[in-house]
C-alpha atoms as a PDB file:
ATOM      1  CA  UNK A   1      18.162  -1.373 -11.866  1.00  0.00           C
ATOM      2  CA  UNK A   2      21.662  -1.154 -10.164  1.00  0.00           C
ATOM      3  CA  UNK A   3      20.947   2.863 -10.057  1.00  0.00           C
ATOM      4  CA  UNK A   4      17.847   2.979  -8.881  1.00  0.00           C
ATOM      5  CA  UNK A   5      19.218   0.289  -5.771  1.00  0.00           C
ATOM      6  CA  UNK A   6      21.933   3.273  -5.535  1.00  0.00           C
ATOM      7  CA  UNK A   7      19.229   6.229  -5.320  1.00  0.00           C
ATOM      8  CA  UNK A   8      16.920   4.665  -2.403  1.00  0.00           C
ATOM      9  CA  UNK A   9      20.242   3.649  -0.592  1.00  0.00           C
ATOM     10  CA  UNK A  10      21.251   7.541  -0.871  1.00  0.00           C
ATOM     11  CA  UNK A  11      17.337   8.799   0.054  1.00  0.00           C
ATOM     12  CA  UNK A  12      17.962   6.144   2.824  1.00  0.00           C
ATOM     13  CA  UNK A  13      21.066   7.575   4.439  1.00  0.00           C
ATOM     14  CA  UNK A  14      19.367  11.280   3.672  1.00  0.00           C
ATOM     15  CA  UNK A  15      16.745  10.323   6.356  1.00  0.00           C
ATOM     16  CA  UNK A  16      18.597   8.628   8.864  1.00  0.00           C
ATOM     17  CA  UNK A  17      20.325  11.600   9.241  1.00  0.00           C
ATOM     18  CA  UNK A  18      17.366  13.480   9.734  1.00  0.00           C
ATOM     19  CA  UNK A  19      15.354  11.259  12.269  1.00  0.00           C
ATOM     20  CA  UNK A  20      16.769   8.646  15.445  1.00  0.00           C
ATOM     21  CA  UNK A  21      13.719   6.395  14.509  1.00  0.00           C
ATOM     22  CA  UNK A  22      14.372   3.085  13.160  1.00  0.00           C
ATOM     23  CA  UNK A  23      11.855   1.643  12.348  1.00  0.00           C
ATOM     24  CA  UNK A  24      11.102  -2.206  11.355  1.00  0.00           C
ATOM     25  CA  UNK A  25       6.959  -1.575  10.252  1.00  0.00           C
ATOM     26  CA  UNK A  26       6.274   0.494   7.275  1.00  0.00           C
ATOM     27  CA  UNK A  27       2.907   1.288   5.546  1.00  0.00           C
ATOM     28  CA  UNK A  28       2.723   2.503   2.329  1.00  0.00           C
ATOM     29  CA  UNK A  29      -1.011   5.041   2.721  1.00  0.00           C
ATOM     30  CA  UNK A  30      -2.978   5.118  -0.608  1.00  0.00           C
ATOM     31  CA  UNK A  31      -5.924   7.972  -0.708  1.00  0.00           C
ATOM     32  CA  UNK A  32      -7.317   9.068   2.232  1.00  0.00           C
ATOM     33  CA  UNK A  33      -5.547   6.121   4.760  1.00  0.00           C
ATOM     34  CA  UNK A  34      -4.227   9.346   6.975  1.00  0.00           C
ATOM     35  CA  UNK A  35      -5.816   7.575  10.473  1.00  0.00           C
ATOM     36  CA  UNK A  36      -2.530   5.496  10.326  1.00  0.00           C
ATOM     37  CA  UNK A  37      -0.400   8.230  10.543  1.00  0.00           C
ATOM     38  CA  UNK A  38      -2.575   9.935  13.282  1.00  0.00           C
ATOM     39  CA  UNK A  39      -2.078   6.276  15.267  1.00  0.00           C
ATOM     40  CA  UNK A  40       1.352   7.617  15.668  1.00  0.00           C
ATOM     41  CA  UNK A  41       3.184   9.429  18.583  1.00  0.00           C
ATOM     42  CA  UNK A  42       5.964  11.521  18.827  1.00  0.00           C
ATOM     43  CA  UNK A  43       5.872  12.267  15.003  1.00  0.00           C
ATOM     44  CA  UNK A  44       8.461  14.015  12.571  1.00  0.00           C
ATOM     45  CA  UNK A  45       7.507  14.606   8.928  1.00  0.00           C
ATOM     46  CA  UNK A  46       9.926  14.568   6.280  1.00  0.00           C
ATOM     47  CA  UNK A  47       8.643  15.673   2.866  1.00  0.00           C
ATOM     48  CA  UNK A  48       9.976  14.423  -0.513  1.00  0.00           C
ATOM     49  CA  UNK A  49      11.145  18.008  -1.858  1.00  0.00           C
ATOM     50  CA  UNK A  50      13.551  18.142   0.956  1.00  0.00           C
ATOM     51  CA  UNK A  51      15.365  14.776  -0.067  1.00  0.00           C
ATOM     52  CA  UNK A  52      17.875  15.615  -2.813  1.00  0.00           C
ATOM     53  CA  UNK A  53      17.364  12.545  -5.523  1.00  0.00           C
ATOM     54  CA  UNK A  54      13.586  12.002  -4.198  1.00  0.00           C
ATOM     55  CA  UNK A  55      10.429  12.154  -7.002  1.00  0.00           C
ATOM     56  CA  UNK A  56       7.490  14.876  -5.895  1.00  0.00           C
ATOM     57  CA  UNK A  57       3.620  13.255  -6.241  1.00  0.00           C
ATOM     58  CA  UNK A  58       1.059  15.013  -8.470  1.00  0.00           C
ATOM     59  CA  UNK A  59      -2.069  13.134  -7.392  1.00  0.00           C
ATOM     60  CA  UNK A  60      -4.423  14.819  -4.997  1.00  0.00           C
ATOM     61  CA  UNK A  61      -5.036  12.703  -1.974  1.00  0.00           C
ATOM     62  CA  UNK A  62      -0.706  12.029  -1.598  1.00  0.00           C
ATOM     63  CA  UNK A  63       0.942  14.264   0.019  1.00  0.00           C
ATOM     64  CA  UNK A  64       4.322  13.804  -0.538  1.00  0.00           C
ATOM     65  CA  UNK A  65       6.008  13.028   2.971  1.00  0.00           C
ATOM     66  CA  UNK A  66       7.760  10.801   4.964  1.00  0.00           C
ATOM     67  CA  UNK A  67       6.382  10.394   9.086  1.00  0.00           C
ATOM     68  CA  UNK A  68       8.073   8.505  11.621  1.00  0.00           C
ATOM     69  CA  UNK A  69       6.745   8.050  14.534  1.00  0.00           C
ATOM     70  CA  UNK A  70       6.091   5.177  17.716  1.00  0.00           C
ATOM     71  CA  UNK A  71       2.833   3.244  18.629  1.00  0.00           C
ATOM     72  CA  UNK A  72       3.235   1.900  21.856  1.00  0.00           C
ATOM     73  CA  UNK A  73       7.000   2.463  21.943  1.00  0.00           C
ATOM     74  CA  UNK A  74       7.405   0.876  18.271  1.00  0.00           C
ATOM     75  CA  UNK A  75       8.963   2.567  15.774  1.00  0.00           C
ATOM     76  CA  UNK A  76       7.241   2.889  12.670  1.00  0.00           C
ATOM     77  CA  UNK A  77       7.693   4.863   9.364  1.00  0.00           C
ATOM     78  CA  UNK A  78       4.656   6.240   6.811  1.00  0.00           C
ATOM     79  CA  UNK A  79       4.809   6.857   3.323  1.00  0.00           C
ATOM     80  CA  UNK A  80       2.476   9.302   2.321  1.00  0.00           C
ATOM     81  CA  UNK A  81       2.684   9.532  -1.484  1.00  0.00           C
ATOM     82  CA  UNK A  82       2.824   7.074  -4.052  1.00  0.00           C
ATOM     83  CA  UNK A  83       4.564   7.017  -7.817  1.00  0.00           C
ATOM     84  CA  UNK A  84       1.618   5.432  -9.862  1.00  0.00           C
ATOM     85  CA  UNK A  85       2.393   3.641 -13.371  1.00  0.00           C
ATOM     86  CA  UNK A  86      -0.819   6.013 -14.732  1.00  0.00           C
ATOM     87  CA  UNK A  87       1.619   9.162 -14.205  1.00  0.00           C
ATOM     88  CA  UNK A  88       4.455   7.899 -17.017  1.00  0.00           C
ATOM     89  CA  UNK A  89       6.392   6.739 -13.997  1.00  0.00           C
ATOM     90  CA  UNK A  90       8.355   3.566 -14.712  1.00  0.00           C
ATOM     91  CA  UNK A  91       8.115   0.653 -12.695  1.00  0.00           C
ATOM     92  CA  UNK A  92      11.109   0.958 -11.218  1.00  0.00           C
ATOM     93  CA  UNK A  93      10.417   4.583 -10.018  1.00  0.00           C
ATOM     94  CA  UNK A  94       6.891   2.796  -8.241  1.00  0.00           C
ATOM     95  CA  UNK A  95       8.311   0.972  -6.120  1.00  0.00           C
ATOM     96  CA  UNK A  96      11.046   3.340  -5.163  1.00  0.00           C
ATOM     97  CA  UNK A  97       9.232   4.172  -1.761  1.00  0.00           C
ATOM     98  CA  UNK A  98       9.170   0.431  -1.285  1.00  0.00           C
ATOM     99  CA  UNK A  99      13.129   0.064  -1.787  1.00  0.00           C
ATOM    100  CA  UNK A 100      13.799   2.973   0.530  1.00  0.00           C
ATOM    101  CA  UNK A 101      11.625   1.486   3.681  1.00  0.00           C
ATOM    102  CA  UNK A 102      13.752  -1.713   2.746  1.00  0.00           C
ATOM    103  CA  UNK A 103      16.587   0.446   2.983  1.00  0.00           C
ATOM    104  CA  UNK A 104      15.564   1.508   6.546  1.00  0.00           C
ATOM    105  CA  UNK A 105      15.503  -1.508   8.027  1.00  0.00           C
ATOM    106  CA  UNK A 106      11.619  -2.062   7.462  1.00  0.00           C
ATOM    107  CA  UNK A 107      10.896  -5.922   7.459  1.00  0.00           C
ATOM    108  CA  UNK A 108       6.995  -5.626   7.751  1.00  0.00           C
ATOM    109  CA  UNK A 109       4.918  -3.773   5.424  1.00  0.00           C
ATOM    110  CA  UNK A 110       1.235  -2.877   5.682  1.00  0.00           C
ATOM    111  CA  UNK A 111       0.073  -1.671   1.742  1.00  0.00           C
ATOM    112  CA  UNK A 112      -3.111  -0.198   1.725  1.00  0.00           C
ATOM    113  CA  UNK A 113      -5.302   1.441  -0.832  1.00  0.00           C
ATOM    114  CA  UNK A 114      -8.595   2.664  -1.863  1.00  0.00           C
ATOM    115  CA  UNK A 115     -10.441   0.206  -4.476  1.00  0.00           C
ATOM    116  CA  UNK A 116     -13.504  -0.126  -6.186  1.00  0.00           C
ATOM    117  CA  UNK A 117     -15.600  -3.233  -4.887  1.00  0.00           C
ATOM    118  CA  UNK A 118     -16.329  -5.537  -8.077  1.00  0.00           C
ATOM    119  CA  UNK A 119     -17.972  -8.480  -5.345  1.00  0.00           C
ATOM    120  CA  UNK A 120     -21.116  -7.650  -4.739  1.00  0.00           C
ATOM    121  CA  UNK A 121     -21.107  -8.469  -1.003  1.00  0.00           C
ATOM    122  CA  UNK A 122     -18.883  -5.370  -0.354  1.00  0.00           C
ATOM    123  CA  UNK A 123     -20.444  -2.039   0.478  1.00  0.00           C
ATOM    124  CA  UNK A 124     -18.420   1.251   0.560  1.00  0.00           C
ATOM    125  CA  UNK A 125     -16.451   1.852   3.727  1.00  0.00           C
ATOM    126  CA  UNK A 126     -16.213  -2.246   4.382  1.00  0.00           C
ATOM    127  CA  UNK A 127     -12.367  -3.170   4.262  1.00  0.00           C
ATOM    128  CA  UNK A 128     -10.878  -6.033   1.893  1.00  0.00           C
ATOM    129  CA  UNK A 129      -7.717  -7.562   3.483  1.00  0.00           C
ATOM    130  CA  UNK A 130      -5.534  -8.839   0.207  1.00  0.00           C
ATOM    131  CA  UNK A 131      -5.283 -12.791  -0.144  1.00  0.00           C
ATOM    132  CA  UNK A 132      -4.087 -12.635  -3.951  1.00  0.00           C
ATOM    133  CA  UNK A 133      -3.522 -10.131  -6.369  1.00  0.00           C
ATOM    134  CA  UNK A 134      -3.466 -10.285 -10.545  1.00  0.00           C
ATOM    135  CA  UNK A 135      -1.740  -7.725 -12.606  1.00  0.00           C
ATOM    136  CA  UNK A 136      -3.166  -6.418 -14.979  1.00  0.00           C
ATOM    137  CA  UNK A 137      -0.715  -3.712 -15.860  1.00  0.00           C
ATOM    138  CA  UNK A 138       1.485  -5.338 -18.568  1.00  0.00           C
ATOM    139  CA  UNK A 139       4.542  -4.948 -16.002  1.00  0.00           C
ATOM    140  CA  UNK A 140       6.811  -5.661 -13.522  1.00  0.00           C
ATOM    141  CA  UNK A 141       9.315  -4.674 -11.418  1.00  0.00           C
ATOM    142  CA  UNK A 142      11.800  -7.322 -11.567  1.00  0.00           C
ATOM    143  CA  UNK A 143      12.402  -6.710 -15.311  1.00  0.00           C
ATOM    144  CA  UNK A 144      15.843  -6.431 -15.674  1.00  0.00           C
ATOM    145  CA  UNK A 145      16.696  -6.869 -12.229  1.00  0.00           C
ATOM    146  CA  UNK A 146      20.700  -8.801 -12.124  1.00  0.00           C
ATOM    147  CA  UNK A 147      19.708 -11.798 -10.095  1.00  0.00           C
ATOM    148  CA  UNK A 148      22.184 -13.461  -6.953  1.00  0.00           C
ATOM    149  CA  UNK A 149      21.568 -15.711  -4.595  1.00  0.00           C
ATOM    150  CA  UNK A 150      20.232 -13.576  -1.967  1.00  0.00           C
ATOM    151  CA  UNK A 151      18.548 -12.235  -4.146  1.00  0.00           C
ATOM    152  CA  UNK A 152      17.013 -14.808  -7.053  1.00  0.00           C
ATOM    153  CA  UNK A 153      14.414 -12.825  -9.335  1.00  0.00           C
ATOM    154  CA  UNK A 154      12.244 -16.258 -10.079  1.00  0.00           C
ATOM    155  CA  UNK A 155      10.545 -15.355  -6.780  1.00  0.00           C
ATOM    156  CA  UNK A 156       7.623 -17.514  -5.266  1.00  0.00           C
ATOM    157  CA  UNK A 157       4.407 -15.538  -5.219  1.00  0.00           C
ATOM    158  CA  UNK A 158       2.673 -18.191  -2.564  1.00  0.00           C
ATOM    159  CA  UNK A 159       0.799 -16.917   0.266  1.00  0.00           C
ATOM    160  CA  UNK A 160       2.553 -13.440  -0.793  1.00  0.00           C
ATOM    161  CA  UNK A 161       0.209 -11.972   1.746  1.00  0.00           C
ATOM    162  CA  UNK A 162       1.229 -13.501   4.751  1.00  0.00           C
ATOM    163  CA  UNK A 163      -1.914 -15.460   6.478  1.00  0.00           C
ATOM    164  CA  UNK A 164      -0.968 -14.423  10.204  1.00  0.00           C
ATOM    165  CA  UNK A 165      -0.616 -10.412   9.042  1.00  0.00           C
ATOM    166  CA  UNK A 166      -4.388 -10.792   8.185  1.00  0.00           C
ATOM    167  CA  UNK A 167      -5.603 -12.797  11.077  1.00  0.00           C
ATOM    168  CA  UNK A 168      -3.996  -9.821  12.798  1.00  0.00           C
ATOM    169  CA  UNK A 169      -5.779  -7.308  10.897  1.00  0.00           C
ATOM    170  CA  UNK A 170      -9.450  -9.450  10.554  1.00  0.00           C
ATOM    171  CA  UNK A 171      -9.239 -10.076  14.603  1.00  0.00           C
ATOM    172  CA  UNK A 172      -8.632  -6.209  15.340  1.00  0.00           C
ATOM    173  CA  UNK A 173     -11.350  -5.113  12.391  1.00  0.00           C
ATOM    174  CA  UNK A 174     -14.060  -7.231  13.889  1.00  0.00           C
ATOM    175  CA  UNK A 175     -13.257  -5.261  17.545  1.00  0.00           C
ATOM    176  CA  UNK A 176     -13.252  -1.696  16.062  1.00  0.00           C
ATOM    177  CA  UNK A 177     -17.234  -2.905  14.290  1.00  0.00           C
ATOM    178  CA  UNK A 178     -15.645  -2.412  10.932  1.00  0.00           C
ATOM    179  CA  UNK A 179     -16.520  -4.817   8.302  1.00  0.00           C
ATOM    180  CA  UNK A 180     -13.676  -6.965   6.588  1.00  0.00           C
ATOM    181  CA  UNK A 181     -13.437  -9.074   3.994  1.00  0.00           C
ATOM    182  CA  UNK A 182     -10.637 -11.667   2.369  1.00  0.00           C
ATOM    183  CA  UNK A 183     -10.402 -10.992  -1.285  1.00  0.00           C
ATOM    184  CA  UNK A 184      -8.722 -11.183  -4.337  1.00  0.00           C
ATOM    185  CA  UNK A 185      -6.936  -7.477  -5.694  1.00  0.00           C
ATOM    186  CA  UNK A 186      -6.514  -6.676  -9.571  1.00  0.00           C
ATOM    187  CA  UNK A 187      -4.138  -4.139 -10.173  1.00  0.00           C
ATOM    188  CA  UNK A 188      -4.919  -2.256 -13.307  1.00  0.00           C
ATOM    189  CA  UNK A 189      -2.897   0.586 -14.761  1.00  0.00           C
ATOM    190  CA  UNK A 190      -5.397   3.522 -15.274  1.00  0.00           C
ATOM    191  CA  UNK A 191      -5.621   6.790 -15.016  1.00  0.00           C
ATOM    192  CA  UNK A 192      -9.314   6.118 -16.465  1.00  0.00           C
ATOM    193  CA  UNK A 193     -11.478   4.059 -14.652  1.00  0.00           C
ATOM    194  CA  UNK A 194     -12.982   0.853 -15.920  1.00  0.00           C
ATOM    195  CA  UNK A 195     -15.980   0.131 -17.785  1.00  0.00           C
ATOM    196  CA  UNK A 196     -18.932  -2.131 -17.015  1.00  0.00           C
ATOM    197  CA  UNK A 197     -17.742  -5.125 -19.705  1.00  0.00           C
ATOM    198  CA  UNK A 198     -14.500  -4.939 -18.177  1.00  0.00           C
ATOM    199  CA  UNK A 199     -15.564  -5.179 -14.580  1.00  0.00           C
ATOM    200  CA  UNK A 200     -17.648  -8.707 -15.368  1.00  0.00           C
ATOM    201  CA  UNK A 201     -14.344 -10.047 -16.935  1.00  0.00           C
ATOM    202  CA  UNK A 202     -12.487  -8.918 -13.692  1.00  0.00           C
ATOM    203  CA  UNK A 203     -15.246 -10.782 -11.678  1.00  0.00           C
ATOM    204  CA  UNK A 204     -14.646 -13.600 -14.389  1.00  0.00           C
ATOM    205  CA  UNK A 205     -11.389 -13.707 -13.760  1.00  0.00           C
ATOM    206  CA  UNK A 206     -11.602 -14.309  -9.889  1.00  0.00           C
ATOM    207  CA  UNK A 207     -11.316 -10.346  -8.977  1.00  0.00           C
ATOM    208  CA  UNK A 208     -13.042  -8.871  -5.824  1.00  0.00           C
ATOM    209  CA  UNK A 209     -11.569  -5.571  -5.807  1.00  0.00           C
ATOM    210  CA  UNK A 210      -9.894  -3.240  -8.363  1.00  0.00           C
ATOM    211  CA  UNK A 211      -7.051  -0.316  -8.398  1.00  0.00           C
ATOM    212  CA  UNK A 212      -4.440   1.815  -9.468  1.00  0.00           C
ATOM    213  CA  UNK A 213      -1.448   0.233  -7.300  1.00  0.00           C
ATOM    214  CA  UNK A 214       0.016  -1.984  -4.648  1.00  0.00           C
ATOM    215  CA  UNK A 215       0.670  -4.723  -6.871  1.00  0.00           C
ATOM    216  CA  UNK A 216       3.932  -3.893  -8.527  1.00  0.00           C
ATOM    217  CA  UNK A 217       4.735  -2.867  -4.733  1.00  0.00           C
ATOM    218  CA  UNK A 218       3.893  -6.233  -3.599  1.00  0.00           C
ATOM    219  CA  UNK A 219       6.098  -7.733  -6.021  1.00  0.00           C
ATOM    220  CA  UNK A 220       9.346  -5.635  -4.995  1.00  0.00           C
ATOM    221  CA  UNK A 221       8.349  -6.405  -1.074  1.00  0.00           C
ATOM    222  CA  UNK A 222       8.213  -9.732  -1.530  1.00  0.00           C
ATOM    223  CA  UNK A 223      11.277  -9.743  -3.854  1.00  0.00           C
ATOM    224  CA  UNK A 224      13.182  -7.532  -0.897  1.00  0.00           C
ATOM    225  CA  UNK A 225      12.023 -10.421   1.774  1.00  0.00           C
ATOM    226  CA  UNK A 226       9.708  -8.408   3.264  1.00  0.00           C
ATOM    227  CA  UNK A 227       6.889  -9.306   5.413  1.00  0.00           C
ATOM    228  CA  UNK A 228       3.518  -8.012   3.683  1.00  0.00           C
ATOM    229  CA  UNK A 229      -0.129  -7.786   4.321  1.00  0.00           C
ATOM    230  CA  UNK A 230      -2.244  -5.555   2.178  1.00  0.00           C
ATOM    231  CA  UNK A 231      -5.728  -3.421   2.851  1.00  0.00           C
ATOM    232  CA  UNK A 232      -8.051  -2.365   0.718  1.00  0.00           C
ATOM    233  CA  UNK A 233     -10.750   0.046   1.337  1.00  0.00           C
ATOM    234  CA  UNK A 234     -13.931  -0.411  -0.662  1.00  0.00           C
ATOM    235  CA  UNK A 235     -14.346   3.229  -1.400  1.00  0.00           C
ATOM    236  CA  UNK A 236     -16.898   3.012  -4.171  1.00  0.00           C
ATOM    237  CA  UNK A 237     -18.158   0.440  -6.240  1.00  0.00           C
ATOM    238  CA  UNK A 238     -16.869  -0.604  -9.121  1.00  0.00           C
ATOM    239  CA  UNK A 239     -18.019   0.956 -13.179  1.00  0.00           C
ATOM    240  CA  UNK A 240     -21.385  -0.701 -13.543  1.00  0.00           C
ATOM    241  CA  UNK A 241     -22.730  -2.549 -10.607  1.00  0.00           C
ATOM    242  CA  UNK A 242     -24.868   0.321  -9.188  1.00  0.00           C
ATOM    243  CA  UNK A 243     -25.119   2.557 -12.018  1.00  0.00           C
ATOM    244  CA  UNK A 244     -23.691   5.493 -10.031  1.00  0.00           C
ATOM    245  CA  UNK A 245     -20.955   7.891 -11.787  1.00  0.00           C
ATOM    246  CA  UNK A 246     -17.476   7.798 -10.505  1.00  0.00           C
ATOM    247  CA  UNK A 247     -15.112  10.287  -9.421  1.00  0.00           C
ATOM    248  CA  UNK A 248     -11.740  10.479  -7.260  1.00  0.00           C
ATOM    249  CA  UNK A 249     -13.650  13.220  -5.148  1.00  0.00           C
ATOM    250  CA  UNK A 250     -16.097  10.714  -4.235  1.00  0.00           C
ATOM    251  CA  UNK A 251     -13.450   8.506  -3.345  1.00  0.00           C
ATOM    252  CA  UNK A 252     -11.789  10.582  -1.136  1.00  0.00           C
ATOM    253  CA  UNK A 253     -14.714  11.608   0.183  1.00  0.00           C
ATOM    254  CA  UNK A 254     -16.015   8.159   1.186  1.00  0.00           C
ATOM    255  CA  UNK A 255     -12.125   7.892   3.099  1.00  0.00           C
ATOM    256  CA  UNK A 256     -12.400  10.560   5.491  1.00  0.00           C
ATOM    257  CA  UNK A 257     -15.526   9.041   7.004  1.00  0.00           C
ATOM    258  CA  UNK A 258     -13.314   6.789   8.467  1.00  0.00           C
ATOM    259  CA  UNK A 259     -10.472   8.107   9.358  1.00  0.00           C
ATOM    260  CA  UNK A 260     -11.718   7.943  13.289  1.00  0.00           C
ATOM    261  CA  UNK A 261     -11.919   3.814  12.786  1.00  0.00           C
ATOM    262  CA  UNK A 262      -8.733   3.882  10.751  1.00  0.00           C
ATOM    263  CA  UNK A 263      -6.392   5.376  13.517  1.00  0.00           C
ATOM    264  CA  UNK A 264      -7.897   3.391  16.421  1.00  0.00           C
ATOM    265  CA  UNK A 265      -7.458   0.375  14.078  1.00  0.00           C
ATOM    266  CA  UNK A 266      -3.593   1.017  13.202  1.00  0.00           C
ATOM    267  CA  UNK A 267      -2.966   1.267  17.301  1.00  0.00           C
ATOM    268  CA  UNK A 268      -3.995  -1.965  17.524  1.00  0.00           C
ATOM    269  CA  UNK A 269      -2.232  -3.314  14.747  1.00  0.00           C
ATOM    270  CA  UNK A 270       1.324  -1.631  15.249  1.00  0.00           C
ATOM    271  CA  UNK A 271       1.323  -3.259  18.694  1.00  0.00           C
ATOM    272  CA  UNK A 272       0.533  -6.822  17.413  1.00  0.00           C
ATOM    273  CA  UNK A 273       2.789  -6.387  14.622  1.00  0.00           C
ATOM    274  CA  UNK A 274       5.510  -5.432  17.000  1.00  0.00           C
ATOM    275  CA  UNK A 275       5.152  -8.721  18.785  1.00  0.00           C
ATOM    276  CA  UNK A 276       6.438 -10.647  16.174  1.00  0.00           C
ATOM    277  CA  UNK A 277       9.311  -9.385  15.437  1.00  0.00           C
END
């Protein structure tokens, strides 16, 4: 754990070489969130290959990068390009982007993701701000972690998502006409996607959502002190409930219909963010 502190501390001084932003909001974008990087000004791009120590992402729909830029004269910082537990990647190496942005100076981070709606209220497109997680992935980051007293590992999970973040976001979503809810996220490990028996037990079980990521993330935010809300975009729903066949092209598909709403939504909410700090 002490090396992998050392490596985002070294990818960290790498791109403050490179870039005069410094930024206090970060957003980690899952697949097809690019209309918060497009809510950004005066952008520079920094890709993972050129960062000596830095892992490269194999999924389609992650590009790989690094943008800093300012909304409204606030400097902000993007991850495109997650390290999902589904690729072999260890926990540790997940939530290396998260570590780095801590690094940075980042004390606000936005997670988002695309997620298959298991409540049957949610239609594709609608938005899910994150009031609880579960994971399901057998894991967690703060294995083996050497606890101090800045930083204890016994770390309260309460209100992890912090309730003023998503006011923020629900006030802004209901001006832009986009459709949010407040649910619970389940973090599953993939690659394959669920089946029907397994998505009733996840409703069981107090799940409105279901993905690939974010909640090992979550865990290392809140670990690092960070300030966290998380977004989830019902891009299909989930194995069962409609019958329909899914793919990651659909997904991605179902994303870039919104892009427009997304940017004009992260304009707003880089601004308001930027007030409480």
């Amino acid at each position: 754990m002490k090396q992998i502190a050392l490596r985002a501390a070294e990818i960290a001084r790498q791109l403050k070489e490179r870039t005069e932003v410094r930024p206090k909001i970060g957003v980690v974008l899952g697949s097809g969130w690019g209309g918060a990087v497009d809510a950004l000004a005066e952008r520079s791009v920094i890709s993972y290959e050129s960062l000596e120590g830095m892992p490269q992402c194999s999924v389609v729909g992650h590009a790989g990068n690094f943008v800093f830029g300012k909304a409204d004269g606030v400097d902000v910082v993007a991850v495109q390009g997650r390290f999902h537990l589904y690729e072999g990647h260890t926990t540790e190496t997940a939530v290396l982007p998260v570590r780095i942005l801590s690094e940075l100076g980042v004390e606000t981070l936005i997670l988002t993701n695309a997620a298959g709606g298991i409540n049957t209220k949610y239609r594709p497109g609608d938005l899910m701000l994150l009031s609880d997680h579960i994971n399901m992935t057998g894991m967690n980051p703060l294995v083996g972690v050497r606890p101090s007293s800045a930083y204890p590992i016994f770390v309260d999970m309460t209100d992890i998502y912090d309730p003023t973040l998503r006011n923020i976001v629900e006030k802004r979503c209901k001006e832009s006409g986009i459709c949010c809810h407040e649910g619970v996220y389940m973090q599953v490990l993939g690659p394959s996607y669920e089946t029907p028996t397994e998505i009733r037990a996840f409703r069981t079980m107090g799940a409105d959502a279901v993905g690939m990521s974010t909640v090992i993330e979550a865990i290392s935010a809140r670990y690092l002190k960070m300030r966290l809300v998380g977004i989830s975009c019902i891009s299909n729903m989930a194995s069962g409930i409609t019958g329909e066949k899914l793919t990651h092209t659909d997904v991605l598909r179902e994303m870039d219909k919104l892009q427009r709403k997304i940017c004009e939504l992260f304009k707003s909410i880089y601004k308001d963010i930027a007030v409480l700090a």
